[in-house]
C-alpha atoms as a PDB file:
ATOM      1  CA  UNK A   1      74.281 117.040  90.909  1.00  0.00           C
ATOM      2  CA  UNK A   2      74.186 117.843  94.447  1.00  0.00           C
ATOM      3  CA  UNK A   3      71.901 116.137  96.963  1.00  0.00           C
ATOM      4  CA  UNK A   4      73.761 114.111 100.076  1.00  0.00           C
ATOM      5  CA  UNK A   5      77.336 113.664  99.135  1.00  0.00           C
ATOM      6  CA  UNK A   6      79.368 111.951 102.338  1.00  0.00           C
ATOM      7  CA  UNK A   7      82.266 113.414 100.719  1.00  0.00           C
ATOM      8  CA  UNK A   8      81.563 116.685 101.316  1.00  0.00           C
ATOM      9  CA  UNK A   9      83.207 118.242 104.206  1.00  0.00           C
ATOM     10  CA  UNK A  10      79.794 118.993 106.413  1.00  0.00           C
ATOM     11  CA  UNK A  11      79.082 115.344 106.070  1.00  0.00           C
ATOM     12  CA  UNK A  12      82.773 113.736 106.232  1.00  0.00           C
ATOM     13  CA  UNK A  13      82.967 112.754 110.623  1.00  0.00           C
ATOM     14  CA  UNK A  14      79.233 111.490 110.448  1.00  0.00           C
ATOM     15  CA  UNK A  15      78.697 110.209 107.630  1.00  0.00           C
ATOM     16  CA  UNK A  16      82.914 108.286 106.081  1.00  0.00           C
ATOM     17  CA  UNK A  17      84.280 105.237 108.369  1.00  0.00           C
ATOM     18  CA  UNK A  18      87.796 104.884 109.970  1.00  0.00           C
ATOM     19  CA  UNK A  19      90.665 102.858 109.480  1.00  0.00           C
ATOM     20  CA  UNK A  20      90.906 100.301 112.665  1.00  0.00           C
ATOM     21  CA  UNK A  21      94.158 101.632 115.192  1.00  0.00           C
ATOM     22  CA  UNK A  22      96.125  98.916 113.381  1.00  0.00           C
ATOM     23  CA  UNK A  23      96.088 100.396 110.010  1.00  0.00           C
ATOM     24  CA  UNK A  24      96.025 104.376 111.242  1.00  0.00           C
ATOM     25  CA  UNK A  25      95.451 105.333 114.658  1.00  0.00           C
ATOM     26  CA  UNK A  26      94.168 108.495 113.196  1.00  0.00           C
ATOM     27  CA  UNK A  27      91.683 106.725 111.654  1.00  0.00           C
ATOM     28  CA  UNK A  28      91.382 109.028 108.603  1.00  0.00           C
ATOM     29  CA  UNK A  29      94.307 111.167 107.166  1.00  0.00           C
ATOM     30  CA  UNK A  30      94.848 114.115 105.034  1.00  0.00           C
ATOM     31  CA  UNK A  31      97.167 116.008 102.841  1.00  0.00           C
ATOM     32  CA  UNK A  32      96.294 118.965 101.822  1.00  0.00           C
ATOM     33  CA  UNK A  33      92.461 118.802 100.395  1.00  0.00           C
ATOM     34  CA  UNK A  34      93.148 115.334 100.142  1.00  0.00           C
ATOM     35  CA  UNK A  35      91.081 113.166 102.652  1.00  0.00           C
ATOM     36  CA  UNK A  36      92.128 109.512 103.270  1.00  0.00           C
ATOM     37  CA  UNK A  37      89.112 106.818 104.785  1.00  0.00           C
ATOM     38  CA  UNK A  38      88.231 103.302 104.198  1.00  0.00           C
ATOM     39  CA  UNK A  39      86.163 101.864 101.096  1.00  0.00           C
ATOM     40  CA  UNK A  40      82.594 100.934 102.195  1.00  0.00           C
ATOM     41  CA  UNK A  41      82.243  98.859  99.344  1.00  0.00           C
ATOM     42  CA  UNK A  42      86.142  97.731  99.299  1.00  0.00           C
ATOM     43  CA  UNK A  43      87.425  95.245  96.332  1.00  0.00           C
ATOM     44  CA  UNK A  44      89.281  93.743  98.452  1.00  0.00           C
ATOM     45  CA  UNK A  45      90.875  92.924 102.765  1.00  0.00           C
ATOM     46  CA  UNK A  46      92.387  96.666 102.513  1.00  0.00           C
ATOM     47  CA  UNK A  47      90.829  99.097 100.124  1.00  0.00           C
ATOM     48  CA  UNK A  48      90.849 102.870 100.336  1.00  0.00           C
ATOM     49  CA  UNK A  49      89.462 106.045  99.429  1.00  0.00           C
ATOM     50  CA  UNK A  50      91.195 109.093  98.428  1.00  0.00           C
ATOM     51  CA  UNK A  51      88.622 112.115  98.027  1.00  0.00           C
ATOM     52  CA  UNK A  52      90.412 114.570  96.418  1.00  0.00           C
ATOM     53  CA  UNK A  53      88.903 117.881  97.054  1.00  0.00           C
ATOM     54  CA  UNK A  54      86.677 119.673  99.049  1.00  0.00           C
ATOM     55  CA  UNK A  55      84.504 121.050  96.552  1.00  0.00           C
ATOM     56  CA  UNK A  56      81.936 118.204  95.089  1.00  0.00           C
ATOM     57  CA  UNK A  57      81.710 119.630  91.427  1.00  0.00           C
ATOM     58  CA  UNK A  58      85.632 119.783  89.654  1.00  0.00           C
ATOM     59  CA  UNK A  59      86.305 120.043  86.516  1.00  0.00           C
ATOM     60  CA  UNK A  60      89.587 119.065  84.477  1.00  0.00           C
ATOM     61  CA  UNK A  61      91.010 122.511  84.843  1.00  0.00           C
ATOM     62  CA  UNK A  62      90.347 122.637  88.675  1.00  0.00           C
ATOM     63  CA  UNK A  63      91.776 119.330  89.280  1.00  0.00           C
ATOM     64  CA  UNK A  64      95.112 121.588  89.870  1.00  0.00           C
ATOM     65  CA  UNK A  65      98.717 120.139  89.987  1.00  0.00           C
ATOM     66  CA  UNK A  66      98.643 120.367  94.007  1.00  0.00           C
ATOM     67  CA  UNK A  67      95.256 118.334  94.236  1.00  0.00           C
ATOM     68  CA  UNK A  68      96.577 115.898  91.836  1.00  0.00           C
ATOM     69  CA  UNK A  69      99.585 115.221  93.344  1.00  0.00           C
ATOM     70  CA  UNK A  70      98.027 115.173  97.202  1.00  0.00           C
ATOM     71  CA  UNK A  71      95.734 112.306  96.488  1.00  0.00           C
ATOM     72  CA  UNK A  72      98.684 110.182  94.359  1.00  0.00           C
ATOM     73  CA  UNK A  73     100.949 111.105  97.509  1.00  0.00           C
ATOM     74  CA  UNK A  74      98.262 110.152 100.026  1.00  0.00           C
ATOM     75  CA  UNK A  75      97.258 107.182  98.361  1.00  0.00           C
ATOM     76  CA  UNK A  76     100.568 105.586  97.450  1.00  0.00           C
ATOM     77  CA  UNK A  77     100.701 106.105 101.435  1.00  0.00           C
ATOM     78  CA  UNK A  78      98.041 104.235 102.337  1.00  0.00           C
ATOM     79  CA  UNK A  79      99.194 101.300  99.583  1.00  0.00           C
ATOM     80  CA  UNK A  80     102.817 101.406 101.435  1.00  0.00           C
ATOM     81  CA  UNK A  81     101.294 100.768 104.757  1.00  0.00           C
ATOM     82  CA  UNK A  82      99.449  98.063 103.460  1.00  0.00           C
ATOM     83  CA  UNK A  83     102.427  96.649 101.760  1.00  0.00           C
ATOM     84  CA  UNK A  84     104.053  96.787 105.723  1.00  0.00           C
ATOM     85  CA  UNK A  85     101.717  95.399 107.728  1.00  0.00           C
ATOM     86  CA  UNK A  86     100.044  92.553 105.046  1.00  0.00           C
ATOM     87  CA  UNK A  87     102.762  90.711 102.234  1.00  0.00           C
ATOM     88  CA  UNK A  88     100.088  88.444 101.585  1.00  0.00           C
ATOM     89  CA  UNK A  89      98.922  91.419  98.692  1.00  0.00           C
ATOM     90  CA  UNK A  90     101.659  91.526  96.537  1.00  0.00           C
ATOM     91  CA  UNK A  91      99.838  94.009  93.452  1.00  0.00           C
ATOM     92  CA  UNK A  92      98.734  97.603  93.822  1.00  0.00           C
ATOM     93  CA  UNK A  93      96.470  99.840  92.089  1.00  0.00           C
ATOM     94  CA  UNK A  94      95.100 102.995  92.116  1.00  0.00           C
ATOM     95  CA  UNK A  95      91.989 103.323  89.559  1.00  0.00           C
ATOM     96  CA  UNK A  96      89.432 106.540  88.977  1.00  0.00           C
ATOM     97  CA  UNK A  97      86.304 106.765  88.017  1.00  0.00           C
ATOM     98  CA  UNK A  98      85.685 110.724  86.737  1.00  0.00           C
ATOM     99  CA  UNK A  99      82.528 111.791  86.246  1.00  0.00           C
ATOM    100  CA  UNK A 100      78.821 109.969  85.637  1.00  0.00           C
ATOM    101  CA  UNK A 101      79.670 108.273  82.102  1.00  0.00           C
ATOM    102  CA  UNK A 102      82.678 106.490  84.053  1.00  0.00           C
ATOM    103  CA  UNK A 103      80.622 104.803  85.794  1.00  0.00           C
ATOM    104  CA  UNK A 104      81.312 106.982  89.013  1.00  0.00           C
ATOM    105  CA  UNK A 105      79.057 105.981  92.280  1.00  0.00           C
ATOM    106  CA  UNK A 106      79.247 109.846  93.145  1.00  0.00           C
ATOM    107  CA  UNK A 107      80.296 113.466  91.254  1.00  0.00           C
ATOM    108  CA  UNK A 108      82.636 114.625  93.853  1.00  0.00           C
ATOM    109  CA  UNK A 109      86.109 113.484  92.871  1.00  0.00           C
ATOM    110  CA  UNK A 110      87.901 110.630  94.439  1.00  0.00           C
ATOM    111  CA  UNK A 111      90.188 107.698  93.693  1.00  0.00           C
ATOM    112  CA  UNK A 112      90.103 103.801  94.958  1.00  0.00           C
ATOM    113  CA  UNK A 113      93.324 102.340  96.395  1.00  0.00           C
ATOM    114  CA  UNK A 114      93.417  98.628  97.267  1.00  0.00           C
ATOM    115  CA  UNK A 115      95.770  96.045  97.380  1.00  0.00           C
ATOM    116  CA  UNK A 116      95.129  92.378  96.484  1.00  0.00           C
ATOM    117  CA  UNK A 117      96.198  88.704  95.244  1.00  0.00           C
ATOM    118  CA  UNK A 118      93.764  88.842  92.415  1.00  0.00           C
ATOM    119  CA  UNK A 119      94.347  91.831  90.630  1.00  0.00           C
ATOM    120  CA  UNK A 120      91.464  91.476  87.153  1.00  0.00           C
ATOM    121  CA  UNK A 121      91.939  89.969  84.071  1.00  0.00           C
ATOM    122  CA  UNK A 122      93.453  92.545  82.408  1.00  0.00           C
ATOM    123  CA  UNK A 123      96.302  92.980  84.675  1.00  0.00           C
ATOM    124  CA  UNK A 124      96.754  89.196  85.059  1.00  0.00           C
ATOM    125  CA  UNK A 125      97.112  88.934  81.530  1.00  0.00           C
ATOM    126  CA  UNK A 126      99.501  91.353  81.294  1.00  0.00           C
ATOM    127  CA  UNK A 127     101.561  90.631  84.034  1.00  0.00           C
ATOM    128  CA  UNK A 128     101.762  86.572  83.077  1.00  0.00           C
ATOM    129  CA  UNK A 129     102.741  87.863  79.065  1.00  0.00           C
ATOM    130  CA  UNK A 130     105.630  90.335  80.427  1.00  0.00           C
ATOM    131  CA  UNK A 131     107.329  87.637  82.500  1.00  0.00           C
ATOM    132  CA  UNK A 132     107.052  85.248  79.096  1.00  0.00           C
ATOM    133  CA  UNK A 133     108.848  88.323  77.127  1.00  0.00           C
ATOM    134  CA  UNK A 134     111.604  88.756  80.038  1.00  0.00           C
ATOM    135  CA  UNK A 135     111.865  85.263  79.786  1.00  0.00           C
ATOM    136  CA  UNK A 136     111.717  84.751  75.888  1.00  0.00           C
ATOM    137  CA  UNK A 137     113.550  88.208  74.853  1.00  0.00           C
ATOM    138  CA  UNK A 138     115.811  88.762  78.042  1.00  0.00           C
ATOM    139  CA  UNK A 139     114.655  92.056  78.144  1.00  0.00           C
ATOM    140  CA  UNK A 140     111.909  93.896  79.858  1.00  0.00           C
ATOM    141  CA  UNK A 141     108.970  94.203  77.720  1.00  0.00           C
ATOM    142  CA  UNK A 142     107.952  97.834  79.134  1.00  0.00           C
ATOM    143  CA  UNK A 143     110.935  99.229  78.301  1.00  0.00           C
ATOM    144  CA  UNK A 144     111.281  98.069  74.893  1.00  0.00           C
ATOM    145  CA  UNK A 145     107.815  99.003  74.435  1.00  0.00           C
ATOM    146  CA  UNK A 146     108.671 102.637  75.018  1.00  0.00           C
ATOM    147  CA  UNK A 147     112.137 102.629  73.472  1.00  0.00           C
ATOM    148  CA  UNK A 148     110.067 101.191  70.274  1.00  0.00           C
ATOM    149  CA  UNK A 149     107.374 103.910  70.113  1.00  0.00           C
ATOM    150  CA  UNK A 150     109.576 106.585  70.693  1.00  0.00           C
ATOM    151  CA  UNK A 151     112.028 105.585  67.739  1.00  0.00           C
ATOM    152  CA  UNK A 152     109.124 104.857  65.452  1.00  0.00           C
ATOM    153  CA  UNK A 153     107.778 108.178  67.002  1.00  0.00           C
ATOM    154  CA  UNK A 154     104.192 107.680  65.154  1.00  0.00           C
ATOM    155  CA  UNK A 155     102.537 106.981  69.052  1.00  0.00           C
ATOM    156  CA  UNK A 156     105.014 108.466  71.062  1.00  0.00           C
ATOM    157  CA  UNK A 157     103.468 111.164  72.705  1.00  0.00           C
ATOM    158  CA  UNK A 158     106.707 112.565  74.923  1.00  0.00           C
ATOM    159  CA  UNK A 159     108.763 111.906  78.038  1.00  0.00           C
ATOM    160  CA  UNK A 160     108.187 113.908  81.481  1.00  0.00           C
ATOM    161  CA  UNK A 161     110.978 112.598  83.994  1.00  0.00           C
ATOM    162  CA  UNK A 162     110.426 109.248  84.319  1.00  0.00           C
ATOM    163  CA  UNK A 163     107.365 108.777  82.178  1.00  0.00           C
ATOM    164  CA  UNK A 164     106.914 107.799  78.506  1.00  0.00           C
ATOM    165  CA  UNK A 165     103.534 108.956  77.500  1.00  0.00           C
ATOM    166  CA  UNK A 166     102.231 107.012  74.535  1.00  0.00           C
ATOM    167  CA  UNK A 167      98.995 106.685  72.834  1.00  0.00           C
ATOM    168  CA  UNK A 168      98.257 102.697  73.060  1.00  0.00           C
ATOM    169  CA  UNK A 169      98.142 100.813  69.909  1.00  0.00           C
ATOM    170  CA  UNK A 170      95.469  98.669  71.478  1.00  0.00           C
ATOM    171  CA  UNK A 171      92.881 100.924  73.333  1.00  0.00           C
ATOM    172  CA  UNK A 172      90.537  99.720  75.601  1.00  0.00           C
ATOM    173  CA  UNK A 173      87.878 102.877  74.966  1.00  0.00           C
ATOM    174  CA  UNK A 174      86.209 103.936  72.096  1.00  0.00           C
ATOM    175  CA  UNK A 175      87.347 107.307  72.196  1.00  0.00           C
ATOM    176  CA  UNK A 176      91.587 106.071  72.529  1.00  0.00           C
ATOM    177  CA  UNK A 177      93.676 105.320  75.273  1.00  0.00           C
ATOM    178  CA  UNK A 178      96.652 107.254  76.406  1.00  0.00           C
ATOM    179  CA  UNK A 179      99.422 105.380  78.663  1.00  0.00           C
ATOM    180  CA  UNK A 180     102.232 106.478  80.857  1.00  0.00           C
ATOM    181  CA  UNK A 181     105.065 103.123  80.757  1.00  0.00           C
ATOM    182  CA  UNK A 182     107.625 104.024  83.978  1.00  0.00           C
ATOM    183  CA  UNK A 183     109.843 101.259  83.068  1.00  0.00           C
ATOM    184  CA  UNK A 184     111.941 101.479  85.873  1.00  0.00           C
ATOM    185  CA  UNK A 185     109.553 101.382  88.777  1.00  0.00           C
ATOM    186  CA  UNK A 186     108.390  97.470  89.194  1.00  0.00           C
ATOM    187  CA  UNK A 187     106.862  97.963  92.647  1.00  0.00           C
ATOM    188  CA  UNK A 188     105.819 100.820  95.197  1.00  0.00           C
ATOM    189  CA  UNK A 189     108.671 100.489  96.645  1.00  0.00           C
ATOM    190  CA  UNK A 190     110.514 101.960  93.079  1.00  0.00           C
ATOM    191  CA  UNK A 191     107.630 104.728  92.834  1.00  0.00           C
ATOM    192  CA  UNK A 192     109.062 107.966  94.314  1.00  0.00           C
ATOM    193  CA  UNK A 193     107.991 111.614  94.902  1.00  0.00           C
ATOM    194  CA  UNK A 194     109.921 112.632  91.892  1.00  0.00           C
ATOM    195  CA  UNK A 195     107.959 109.767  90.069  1.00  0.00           C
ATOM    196  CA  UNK A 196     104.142 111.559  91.077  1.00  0.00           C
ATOM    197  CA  UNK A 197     105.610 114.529  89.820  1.00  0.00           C
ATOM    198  CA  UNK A 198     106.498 113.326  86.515  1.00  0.00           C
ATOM    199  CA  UNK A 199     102.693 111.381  86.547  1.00  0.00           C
ATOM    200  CA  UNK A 200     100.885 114.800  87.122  1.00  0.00           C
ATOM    201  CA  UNK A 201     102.638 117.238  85.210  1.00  0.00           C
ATOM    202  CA  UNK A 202     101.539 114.622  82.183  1.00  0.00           C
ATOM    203  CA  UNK A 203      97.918 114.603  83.508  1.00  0.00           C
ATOM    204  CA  UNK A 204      97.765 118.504  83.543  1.00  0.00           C
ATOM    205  CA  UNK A 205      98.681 118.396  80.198  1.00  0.00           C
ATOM    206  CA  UNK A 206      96.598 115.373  79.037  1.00  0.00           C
ATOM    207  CA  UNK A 207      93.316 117.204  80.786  1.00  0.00           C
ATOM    208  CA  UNK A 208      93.732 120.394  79.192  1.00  0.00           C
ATOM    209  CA  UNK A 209      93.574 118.239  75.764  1.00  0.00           C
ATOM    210  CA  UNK A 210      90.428 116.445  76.942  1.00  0.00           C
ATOM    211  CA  UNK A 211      88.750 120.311  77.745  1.00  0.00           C
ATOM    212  CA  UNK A 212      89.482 121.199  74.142  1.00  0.00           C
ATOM    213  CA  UNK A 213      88.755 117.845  72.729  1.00  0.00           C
ATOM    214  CA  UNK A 214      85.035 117.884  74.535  1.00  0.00           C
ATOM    215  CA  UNK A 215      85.985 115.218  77.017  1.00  0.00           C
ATOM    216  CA  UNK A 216      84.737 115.207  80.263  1.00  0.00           C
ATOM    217  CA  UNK A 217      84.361 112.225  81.781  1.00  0.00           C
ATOM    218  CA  UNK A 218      87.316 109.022  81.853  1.00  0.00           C
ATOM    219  CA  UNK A 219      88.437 106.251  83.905  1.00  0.00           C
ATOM    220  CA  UNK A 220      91.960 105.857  84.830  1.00  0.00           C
ATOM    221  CA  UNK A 221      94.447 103.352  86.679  1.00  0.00           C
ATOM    222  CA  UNK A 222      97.711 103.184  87.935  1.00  0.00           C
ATOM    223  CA  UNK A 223      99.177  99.605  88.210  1.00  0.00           C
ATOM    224  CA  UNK A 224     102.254  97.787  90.172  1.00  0.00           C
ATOM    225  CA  UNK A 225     103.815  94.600  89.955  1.00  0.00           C
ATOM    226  CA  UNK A 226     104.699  92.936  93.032  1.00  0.00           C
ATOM    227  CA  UNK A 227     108.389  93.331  94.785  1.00  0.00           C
ATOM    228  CA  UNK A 228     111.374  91.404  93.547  1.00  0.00           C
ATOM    229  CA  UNK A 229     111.090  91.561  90.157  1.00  0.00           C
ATOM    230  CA  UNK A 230     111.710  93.914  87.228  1.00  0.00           C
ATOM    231  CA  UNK A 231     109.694  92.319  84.087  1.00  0.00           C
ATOM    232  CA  UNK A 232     106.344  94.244  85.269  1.00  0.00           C
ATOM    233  CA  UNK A 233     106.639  97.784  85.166  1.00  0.00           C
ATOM    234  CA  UNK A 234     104.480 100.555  86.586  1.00  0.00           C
ATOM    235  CA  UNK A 235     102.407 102.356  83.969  1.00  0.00           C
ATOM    236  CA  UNK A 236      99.311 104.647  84.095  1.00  0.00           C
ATOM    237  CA  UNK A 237      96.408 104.507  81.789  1.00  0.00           C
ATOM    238  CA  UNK A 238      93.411 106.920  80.992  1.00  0.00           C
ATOM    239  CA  UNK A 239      90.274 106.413  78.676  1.00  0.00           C
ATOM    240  CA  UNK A 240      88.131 109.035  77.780  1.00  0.00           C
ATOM    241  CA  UNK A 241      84.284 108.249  78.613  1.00  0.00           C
ATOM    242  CA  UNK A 242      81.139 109.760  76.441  1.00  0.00           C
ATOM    243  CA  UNK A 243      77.674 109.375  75.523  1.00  0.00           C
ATOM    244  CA  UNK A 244      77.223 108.275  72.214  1.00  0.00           C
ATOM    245  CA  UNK A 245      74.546 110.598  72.004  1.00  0.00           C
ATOM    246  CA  UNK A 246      73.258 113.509  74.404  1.00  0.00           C
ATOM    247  CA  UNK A 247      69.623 112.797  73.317  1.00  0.00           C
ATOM    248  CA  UNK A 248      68.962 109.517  74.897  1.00  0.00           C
ATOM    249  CA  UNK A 249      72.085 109.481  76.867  1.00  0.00           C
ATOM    250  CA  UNK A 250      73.214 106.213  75.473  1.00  0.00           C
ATOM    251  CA  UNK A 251      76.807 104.847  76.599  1.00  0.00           C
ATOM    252  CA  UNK A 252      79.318 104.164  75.105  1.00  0.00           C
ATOM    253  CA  UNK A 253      79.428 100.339  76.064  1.00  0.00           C
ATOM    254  CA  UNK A 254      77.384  98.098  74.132  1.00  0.00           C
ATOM    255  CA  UNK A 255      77.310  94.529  73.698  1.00  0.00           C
ATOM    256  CA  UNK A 256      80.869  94.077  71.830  1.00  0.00           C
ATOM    257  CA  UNK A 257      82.332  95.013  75.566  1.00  0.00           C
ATOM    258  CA  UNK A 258      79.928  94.376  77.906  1.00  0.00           C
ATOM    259  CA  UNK A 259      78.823  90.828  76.004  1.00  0.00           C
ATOM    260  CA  UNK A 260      81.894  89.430  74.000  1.00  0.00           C
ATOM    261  CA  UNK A 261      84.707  91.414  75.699  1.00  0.00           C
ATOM    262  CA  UNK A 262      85.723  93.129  72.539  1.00  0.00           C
ATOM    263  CA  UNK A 263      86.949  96.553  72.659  1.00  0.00           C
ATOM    264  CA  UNK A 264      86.178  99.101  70.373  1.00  0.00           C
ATOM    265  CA  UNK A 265      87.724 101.970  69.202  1.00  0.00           C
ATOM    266  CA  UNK A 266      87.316 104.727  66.307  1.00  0.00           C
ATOM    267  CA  UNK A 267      90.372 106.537  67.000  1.00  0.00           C
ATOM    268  CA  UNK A 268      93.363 106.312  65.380  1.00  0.00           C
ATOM    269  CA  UNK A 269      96.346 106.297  67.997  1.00  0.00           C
ATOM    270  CA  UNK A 270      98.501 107.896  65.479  1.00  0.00           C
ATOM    271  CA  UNK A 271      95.785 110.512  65.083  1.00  0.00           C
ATOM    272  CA  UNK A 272      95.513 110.954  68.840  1.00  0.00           C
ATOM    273  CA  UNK A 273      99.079 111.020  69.101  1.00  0.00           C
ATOM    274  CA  UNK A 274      98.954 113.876  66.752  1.00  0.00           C
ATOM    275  CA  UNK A 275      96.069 115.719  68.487  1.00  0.00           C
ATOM    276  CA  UNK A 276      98.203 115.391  71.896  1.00  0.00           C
ATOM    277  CA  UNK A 277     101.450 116.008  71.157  1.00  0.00           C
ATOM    278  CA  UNK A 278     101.524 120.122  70.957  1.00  0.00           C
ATOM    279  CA  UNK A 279     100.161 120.120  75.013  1.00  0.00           C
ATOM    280  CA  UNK A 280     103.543 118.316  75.711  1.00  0.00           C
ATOM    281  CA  UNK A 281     105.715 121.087  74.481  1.00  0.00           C
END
């Protein structure tokens, strides 16, 4: 697993790039292990990259609460001086690649922050159907989402703080798809310390059910609408990532995703639901 990683700390002031004086006159920043630099291979004008500890090989249990919540703090940062200096960008995300099966350009751990106008499908989608339920329902489709699952209480995993975990009734992996709604954060401008607080005490928990469930590998994102508005809410989402077989490595997209953009899943979320729920208590 190890061979040249610029991550690394030996390699970090040779081999990672600096933000221009505009952005940070630092031209990198840090928080704790947490190491802040631009994207090389950014998705969009400003795109970041959080690496989020010094070591290059961590596993779930070693991706402790204070490295967790470093990179979310440094990275929502970096997204709020973005949001300063450039309101051309109105959506934010944070996403995560963990591990090789995620699809991960490199082992050591670290997340992509970016702002942009044209945020992917999947978030466009979502974002255009929640202001039609706002505007059909008069109501905020995230938060009767979460008020929903947690009276039916068959997907409702629990609520930390602000955050309603859930186990998604439509996954987008094939192993499930857990989700943390914040329904009343629309924007990074809502999203508070207490907020990344909430976010990784659910992760802790969430990762110590993926070390016992044989998981080690997801993707993740953390989504927010743009400002002045309040029918797109902040949420977080995580889906496990496997081999479908540790013989011929074979992943676990095939041509249903990859070909006609159907997602597949042989998990119950009730059943995963089930599974999760006793690491909440």
């Amino acid at each position: 697993m190890k061979g040249f990683c610029p991550f690394c700390a030996e390699h970090r002031e040779k081999a990672t790039p600096r933000f221009t004086p505009d952005i940070f006159p630092e031209g990198r920043l840090t928080q704790g292990e947490a190491f802040l630099i631009p994207n090389l291979f950014p998705y969009d004008i400003h795109s970041g990259v959080v690496v989020m500890s010094d070591d290059h090989v961590v596993g779930l249990r070693e991706l402790t609460k204070e490295r967790l919540r470093d990179a979310f703090a440094l990275g929502i940062g970096f997204l709020r001086r973005i949001a300063a200096i450039d309101g051309s960008l109105p959506y934010h995300l944070m996403t995560w690649n963990y591990m090789p099966p995620s699809g991960g350009g490199l082992v050591h751990p670290h997340q992509q922050y970016f702002a942009t106008a044209h945020p992917g499908n999947q978030f466009t989608d979502e974002l255009s159907a929640s202001r039609r339920f706002a505007e059909r329902c008069r109501q905020n489709y995230w938060y009767a989402l979460a008020k929903r699952e947690a009276t039916e209480n068959e997907r409702y995993i629990a609520r930390l703080g602000s955050g309603h975990w859930i186990a998604s009734f439509v996954s987008l992996g094939l192993l499930g798809e857990v989700m943390c709604v914040f329904p009343d954060v629309f924007s990074l401008d809502d999203f508070t310390d207490d907020d990344i607080d909430d976010l990784v005490a659910g992760l802790e928990r969430v990762f110590r059910y993926y070390e016992d469930a044989g998981v080690f590998s997801f993707n993740a994102s953390l989504s927010f609408g743009p400002c002045d508005q309040e029918y797109f809410s902040c949420y977080f989402r995580i889906v496990p990532r496997t081999f479908l077989n540790m013989r011929d490595f074979a992943p676990d997209l095939n041509f249903f995703q990859a070909i006609l953009s159907e997602p597949i899943c042989v998990v119950l979320p009730e059943d995963l639901c089930r599974e999760l729920k006793p690491y909440f208590k």
